[in-house]
C-alpha atoms as a PDB file:
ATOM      1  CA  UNK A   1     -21.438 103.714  29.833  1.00  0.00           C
ATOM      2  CA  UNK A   2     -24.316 102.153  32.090  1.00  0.00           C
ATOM      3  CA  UNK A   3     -23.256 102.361  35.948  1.00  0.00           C
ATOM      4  CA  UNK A   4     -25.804  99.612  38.032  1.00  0.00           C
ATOM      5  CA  UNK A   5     -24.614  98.710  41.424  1.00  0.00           C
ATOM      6  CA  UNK A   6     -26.161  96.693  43.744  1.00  0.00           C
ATOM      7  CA  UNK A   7     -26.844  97.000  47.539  1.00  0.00           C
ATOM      8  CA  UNK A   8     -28.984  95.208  49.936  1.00  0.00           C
ATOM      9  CA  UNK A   9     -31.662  98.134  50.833  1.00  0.00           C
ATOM     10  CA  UNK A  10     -30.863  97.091  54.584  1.00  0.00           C
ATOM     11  CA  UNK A  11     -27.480  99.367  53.749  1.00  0.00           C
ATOM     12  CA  UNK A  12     -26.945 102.585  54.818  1.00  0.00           C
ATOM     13  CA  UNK A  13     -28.248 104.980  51.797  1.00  0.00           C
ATOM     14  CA  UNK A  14     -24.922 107.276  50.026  1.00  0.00           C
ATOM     15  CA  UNK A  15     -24.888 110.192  48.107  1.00  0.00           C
ATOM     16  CA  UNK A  16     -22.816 108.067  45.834  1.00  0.00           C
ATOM     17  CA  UNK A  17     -26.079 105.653  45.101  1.00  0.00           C
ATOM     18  CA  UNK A  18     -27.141 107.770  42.477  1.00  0.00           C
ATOM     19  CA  UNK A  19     -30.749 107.166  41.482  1.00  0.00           C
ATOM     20  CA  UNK A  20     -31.916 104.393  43.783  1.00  0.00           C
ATOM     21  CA  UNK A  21     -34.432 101.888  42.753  1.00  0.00           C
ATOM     22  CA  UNK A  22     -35.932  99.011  44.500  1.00  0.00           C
ATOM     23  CA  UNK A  23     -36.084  95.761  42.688  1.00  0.00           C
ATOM     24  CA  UNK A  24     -39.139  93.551  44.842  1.00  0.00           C
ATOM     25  CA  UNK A  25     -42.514  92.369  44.374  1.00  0.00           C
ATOM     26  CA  UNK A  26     -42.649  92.740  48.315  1.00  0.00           C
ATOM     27  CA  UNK A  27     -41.802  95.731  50.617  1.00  0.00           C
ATOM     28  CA  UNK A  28     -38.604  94.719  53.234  1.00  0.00           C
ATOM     29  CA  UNK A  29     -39.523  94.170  56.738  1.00  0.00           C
ATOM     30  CA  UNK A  30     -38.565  96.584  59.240  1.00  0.00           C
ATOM     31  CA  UNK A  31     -37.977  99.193  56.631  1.00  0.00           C
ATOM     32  CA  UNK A  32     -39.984 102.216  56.367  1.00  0.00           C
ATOM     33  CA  UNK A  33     -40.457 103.544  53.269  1.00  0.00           C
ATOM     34  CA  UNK A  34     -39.167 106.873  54.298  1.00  0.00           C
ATOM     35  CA  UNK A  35     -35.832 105.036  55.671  1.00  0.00           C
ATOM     36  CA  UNK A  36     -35.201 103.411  52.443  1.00  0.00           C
ATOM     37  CA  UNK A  37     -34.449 106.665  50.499  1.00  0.00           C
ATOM     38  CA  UNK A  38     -35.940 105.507  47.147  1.00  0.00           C
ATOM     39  CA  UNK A  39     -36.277 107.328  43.899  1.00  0.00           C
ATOM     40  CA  UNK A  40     -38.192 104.315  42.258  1.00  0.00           C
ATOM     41  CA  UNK A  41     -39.860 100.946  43.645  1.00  0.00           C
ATOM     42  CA  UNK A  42     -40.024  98.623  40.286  1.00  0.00           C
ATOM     43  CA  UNK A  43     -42.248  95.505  41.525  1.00  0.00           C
ATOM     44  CA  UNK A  44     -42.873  94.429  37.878  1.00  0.00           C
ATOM     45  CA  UNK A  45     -38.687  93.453  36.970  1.00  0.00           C
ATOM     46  CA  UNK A  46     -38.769  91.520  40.534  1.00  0.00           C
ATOM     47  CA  UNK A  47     -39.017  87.739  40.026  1.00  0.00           C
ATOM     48  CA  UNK A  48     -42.503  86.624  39.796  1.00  0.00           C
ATOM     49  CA  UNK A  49     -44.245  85.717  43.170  1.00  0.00           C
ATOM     50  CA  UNK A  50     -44.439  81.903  41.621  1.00  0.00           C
ATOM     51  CA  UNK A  51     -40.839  81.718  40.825  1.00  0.00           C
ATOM     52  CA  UNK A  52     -40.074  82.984  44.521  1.00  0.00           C
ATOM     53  CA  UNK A  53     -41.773  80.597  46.350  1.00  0.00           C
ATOM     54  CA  UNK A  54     -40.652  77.879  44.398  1.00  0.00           C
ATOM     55  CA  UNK A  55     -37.001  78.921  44.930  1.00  0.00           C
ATOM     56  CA  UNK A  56     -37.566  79.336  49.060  1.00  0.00           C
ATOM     57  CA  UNK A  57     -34.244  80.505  49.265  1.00  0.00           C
ATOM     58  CA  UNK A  58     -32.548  77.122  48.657  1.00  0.00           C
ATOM     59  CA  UNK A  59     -29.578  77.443  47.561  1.00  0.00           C
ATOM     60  CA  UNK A  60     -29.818  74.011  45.332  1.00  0.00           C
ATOM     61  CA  UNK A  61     -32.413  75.828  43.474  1.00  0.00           C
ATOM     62  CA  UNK A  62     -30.138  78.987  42.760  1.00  0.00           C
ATOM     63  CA  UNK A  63     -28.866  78.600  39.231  1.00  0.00           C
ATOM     64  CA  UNK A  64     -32.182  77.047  38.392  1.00  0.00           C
ATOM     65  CA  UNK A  65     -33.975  80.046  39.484  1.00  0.00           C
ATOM     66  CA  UNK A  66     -31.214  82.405  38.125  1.00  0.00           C
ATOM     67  CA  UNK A  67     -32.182  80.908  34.371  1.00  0.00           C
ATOM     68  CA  UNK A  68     -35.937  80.918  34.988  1.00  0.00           C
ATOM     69  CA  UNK A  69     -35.890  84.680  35.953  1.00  0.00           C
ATOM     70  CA  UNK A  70     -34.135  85.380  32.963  1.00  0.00           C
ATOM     71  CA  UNK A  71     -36.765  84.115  31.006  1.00  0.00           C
ATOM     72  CA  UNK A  72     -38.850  85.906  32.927  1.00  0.00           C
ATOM     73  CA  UNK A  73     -36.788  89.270  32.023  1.00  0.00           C
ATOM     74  CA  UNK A  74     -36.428  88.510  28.460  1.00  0.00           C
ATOM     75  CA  UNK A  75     -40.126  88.141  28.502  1.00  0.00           C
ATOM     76  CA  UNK A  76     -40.196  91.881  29.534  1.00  0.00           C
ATOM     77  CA  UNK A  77     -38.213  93.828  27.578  1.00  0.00           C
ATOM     78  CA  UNK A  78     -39.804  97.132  28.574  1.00  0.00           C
ATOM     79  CA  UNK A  79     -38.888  96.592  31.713  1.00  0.00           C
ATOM     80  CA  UNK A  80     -35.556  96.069  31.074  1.00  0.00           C
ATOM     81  CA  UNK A  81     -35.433  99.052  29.104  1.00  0.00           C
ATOM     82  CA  UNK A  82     -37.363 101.573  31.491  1.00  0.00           C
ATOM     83  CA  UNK A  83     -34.581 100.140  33.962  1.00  0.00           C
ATOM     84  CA  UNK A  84     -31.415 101.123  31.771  1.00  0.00           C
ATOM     85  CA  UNK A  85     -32.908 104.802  30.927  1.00  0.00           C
ATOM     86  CA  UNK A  86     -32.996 105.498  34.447  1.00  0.00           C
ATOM     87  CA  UNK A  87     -28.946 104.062  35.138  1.00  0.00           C
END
């Protein structure tokens, strides 16, 4: 059984977590990278940089965006599977 939770990376880090990856093309602000307490920063299974800014976090745009990053995924099955090996 595959076991993916996810948390904001603004969250306190657990020992529960279990192997923590960071799904964004762009680091978080006011994060360092030592505070975050990755194992793994995957940039390429983020949405695309084009698909974020047309989204602009409007919340009209939200199950729009939700079925173009799909696409995006499906378009990357590697990606998807380099991300399951590690859950």
């Amino acid at each position: 059984m595959i076991d993916i939770k996810i948390k904001r990376i603004y969250e306190d880090a657990s020992k529960n977590d279990g192997f923590r990856i960071l799904v964004d093309r762009i680091w978080p602000r006011g994060v360092s990278k030592k505070d975050a307490k990755l194992d793994e920063w995957m940039k390429e299974i983020a949405p695309s940089t084009e698909l974020r800014k047309w989204f602009d976090h409007k919340e009209d745009r939200f199950a729009e965006f939700e079925k173009k990053y799909y696409k995006e995924l499906e378009n990357r099955p590697e990606l998807i599977e380099e991300l399951l090996k590690k859950a």
